[in-house]
N, C-alpha and C. Protein backbone atom coordinates (compact mmCIF):
# COMPACT_ATOMS: atom_id res chain seq x y z
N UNK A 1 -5.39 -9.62 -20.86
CA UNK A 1 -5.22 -9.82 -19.43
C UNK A 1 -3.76 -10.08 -19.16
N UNK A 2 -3.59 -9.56 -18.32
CA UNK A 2 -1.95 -10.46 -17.59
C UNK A 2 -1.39 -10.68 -16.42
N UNK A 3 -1.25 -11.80 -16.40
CA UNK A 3 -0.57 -12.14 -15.06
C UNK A 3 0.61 -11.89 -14.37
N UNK A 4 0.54 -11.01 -12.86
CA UNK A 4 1.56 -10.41 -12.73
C UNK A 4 2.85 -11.45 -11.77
N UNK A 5 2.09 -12.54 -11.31
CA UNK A 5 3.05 -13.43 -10.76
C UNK A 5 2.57 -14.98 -10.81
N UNK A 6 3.23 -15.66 -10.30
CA UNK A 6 2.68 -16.98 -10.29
C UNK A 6 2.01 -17.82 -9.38
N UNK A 7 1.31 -16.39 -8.31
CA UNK A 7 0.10 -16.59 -7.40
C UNK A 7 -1.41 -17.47 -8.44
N UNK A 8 -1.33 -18.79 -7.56
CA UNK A 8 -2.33 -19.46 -7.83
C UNK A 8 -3.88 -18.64 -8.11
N UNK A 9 -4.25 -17.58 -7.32
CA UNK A 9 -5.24 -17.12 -6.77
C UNK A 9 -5.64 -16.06 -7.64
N UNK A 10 -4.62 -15.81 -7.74
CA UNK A 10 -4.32 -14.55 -9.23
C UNK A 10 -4.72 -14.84 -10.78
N UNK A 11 -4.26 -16.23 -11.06
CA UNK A 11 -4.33 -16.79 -12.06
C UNK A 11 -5.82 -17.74 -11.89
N UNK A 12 -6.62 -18.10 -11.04
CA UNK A 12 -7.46 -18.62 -10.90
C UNK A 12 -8.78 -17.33 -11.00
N UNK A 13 -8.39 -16.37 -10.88
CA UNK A 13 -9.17 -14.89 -11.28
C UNK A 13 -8.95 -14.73 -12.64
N UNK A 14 -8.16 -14.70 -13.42
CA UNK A 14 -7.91 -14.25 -14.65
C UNK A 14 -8.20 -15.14 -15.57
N UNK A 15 -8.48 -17.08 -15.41
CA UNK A 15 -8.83 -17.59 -15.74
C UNK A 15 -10.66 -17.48 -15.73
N UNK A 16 -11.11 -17.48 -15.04
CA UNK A 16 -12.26 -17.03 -14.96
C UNK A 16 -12.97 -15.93 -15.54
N UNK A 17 -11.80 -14.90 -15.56
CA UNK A 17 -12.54 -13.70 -16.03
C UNK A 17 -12.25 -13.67 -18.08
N UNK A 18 -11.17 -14.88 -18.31
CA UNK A 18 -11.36 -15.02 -19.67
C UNK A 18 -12.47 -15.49 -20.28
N UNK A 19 -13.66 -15.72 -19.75
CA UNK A 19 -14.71 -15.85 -20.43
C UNK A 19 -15.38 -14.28 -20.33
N UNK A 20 -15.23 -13.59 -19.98
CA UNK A 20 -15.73 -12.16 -20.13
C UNK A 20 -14.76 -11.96 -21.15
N UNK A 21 -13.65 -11.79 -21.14
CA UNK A 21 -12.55 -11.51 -22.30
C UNK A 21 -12.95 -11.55 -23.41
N UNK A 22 -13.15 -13.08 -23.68
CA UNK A 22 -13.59 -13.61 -25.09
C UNK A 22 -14.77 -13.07 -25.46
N UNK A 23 -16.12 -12.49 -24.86
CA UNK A 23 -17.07 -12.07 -25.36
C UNK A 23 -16.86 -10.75 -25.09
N UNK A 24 -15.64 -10.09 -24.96
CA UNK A 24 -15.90 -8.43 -24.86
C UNK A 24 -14.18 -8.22 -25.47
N UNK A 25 -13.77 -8.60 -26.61
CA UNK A 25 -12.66 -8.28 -26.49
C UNK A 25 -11.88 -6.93 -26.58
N UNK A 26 -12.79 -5.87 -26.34
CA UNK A 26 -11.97 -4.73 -26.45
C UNK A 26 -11.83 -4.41 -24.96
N UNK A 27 -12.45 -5.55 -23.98
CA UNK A 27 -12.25 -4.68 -22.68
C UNK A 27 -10.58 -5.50 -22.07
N UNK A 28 -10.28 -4.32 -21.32
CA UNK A 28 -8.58 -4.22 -20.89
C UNK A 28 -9.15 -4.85 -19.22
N UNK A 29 -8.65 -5.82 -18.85
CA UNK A 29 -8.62 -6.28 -17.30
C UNK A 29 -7.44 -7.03 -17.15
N UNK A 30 -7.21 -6.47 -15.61
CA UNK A 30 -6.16 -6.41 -14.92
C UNK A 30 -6.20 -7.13 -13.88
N UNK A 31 -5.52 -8.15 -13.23
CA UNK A 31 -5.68 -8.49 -11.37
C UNK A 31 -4.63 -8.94 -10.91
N UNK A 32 -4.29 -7.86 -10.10
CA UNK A 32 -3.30 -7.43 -9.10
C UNK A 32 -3.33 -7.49 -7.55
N UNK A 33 -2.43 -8.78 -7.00
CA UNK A 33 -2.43 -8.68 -6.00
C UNK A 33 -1.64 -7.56 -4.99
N UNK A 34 -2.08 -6.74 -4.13
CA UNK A 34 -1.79 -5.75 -3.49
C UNK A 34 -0.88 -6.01 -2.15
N UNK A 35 -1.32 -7.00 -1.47
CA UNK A 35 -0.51 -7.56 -0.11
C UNK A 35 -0.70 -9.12 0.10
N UNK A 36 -0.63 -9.75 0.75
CA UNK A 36 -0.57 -11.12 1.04
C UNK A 36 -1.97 -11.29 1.15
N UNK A 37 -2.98 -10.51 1.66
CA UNK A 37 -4.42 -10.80 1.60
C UNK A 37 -5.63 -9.90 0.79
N UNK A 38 -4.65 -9.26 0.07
CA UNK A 38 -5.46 -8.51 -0.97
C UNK A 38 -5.46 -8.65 -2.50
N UNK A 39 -6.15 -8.90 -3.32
CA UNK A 39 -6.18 -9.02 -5.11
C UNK A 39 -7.19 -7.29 -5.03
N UNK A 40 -6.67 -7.02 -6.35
CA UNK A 40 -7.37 -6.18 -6.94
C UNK A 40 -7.93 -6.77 -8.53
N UNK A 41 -9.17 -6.03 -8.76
CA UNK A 41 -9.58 -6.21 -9.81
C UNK A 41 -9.63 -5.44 -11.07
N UNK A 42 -9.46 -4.93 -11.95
CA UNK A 42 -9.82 -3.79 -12.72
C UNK A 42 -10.25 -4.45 -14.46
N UNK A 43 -11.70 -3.85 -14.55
CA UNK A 43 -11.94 -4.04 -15.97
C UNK A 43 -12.29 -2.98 -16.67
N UNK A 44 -11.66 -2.47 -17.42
CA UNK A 44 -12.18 -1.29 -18.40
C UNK A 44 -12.54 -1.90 -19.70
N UNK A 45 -13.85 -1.26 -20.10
CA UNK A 45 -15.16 -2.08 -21.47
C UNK A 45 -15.27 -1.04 -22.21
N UNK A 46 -15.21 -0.51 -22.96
CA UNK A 46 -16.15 0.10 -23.50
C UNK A 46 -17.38 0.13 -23.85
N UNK A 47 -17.63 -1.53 -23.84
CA UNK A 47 -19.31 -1.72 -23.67
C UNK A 47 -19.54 -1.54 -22.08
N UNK A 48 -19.56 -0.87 -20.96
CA UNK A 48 -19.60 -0.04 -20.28
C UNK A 48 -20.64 1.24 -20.18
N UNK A 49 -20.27 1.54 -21.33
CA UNK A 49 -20.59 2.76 -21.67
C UNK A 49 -22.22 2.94 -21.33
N UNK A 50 -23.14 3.77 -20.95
CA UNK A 50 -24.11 3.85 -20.56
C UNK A 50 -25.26 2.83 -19.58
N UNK A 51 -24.69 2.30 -18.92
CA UNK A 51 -24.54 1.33 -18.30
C UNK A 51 -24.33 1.36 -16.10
N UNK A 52 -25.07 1.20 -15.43
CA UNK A 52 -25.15 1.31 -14.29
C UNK A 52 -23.75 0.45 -13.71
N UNK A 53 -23.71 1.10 -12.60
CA UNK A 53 -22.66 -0.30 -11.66
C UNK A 53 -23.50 -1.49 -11.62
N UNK A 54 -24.50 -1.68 -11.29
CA UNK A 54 -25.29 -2.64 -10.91
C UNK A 54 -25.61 -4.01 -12.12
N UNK A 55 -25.80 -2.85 -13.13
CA UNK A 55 -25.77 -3.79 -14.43
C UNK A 55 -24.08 -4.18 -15.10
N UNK A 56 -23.18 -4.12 -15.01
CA UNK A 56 -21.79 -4.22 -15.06
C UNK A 56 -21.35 -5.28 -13.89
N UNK A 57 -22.00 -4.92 -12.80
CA UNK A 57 -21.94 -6.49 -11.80
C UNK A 57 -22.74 -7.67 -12.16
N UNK A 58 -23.33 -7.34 -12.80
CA UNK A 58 -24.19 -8.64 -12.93
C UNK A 58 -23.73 -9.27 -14.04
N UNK A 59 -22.50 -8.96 -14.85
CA UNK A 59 -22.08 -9.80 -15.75
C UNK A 59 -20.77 -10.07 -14.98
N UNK A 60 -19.84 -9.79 -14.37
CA UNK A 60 -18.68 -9.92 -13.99
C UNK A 60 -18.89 -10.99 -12.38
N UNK A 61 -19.93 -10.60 -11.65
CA UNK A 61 -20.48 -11.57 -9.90
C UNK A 61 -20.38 -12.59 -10.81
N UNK A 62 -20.82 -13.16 -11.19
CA UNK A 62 -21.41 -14.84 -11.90
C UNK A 62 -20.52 -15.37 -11.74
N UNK A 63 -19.54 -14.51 -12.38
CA UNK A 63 -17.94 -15.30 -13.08
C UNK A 63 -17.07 -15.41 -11.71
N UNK A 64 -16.98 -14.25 -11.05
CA UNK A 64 -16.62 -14.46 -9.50
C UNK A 64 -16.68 -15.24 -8.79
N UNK A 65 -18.10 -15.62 -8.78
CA UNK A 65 -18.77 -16.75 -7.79
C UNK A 65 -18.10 -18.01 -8.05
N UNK A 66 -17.55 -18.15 -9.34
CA UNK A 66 -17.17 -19.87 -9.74
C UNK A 66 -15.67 -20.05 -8.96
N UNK A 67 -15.42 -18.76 -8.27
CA UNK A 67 -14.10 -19.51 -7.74
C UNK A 67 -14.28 -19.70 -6.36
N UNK A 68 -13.58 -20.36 -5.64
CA UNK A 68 -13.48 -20.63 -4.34
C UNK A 68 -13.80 -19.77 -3.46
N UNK A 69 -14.22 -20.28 -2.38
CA UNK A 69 -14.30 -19.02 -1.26
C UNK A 69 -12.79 -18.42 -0.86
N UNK A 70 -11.74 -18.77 -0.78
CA UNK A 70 -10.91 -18.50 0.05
C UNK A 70 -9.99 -17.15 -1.11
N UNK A 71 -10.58 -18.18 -2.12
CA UNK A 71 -10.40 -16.93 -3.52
C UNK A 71 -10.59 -15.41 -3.60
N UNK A 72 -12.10 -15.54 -3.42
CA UNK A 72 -12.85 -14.67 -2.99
C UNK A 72 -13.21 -13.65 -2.24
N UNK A 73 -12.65 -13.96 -1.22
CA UNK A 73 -12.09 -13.36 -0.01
C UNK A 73 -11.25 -12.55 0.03
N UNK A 74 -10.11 -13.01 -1.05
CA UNK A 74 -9.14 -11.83 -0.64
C UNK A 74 -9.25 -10.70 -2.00
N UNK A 75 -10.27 -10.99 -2.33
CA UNK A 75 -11.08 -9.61 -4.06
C UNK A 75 -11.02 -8.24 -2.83
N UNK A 76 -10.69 -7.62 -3.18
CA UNK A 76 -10.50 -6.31 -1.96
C UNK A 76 -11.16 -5.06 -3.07
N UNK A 77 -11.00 -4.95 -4.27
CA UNK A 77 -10.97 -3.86 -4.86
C UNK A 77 -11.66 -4.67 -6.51
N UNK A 78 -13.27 -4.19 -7.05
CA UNK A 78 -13.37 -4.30 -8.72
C UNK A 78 -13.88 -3.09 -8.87
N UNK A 79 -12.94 -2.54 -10.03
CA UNK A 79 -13.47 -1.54 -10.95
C UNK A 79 -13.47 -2.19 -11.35
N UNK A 80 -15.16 -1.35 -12.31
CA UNK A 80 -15.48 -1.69 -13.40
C UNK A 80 -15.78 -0.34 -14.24
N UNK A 81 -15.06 0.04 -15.02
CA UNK A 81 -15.15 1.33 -15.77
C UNK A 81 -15.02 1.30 -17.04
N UNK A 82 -15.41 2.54 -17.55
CA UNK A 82 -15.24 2.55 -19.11
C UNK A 82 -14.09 3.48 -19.48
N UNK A 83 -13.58 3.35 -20.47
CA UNK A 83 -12.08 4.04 -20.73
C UNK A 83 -12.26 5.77 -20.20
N UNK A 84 -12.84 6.13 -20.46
CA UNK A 84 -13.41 7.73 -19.84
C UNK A 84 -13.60 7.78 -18.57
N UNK A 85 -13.92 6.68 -17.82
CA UNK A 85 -14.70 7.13 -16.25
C UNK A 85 -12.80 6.33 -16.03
N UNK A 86 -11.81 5.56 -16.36
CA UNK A 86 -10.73 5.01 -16.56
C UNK A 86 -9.43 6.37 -15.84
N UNK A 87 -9.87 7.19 -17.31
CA UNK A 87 -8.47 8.52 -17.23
C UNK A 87 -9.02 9.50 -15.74
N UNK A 88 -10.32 9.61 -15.57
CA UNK A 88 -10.32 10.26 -14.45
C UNK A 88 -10.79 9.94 -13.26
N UNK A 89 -10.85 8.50 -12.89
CA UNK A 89 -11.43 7.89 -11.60
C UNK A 89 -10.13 8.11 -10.65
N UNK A 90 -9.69 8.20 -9.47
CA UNK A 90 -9.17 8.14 -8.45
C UNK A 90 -9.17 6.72 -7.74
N UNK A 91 -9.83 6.09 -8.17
CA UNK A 91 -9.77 4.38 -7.54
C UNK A 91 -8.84 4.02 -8.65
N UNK A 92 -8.84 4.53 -9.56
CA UNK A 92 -8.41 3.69 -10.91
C UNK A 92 -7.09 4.35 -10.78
N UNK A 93 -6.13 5.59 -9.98
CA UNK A 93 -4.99 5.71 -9.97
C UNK A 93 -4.46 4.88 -8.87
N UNK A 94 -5.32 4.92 -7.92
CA UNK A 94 -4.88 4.11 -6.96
C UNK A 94 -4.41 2.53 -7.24
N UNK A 95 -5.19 2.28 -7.96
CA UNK A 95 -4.99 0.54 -8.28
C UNK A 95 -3.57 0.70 -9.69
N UNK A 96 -3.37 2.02 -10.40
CA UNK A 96 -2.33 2.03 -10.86
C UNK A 96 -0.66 2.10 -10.61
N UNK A 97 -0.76 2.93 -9.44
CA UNK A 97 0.18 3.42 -8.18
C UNK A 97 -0.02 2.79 -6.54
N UNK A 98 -0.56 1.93 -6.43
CA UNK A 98 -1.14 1.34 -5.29
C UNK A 98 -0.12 2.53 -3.76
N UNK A 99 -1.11 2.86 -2.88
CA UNK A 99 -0.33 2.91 -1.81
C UNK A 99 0.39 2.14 -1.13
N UNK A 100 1.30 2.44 -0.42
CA UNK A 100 2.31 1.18 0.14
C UNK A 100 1.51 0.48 1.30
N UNK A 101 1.72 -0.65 1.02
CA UNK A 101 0.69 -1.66 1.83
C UNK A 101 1.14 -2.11 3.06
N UNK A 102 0.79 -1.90 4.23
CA UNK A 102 1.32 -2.69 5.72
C UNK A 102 1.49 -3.59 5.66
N UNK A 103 0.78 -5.02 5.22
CA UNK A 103 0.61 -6.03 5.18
C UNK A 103 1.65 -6.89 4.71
């Protein structure tokens, strides 16, 4: 994981999401704040792999939920992908190259 600044809100996500870390350590996650009221999320698993959105939320919501509302709020964007759905998703360039943000 890494932290890209020393946004409280940022680091209060990435803390949280190190308990997914530690039980998945080959998966790569990222959280990136985008504008003053936006975080992005991104986790690529390879345990992923055959696997619904729905079931991939239900391990990552839990961990979400433990942070604050105001936290929460500004989650704008989670992938959750596997290194393959990774190289050719279009959400997943976007959150690499972000468009330039108004905000």
């Amino acid at each position: 994981m890494s932290v890209e600044s020393d946004d409280s809100y940022v680091t209060q996500i990435e803390d949280v999401l190190g308990a997914y870390q530690a039980s998945h350590p080959a998966a790569r996650i990222k959280v990136r704040r985008q504008n003053s009221v936006s975080i992005r999320i991104r986790v690529v698993d390879p345990a992923f792999r055959g696997r619904g959105l729905a079931e991939r939320e239900e391990e990552i919501w839990p961990l979400i939920e433990q942070l604050p509302p105001d936290n929460r709020e500004e989650i704008t964007m989670l992938l959750l992908l596997t290194p393959e759905e990774a190289a050719n998703s279009l959400l997943n360039a976007e959150f690499e190259d972000p468009s330039r943000s108004h905000v």
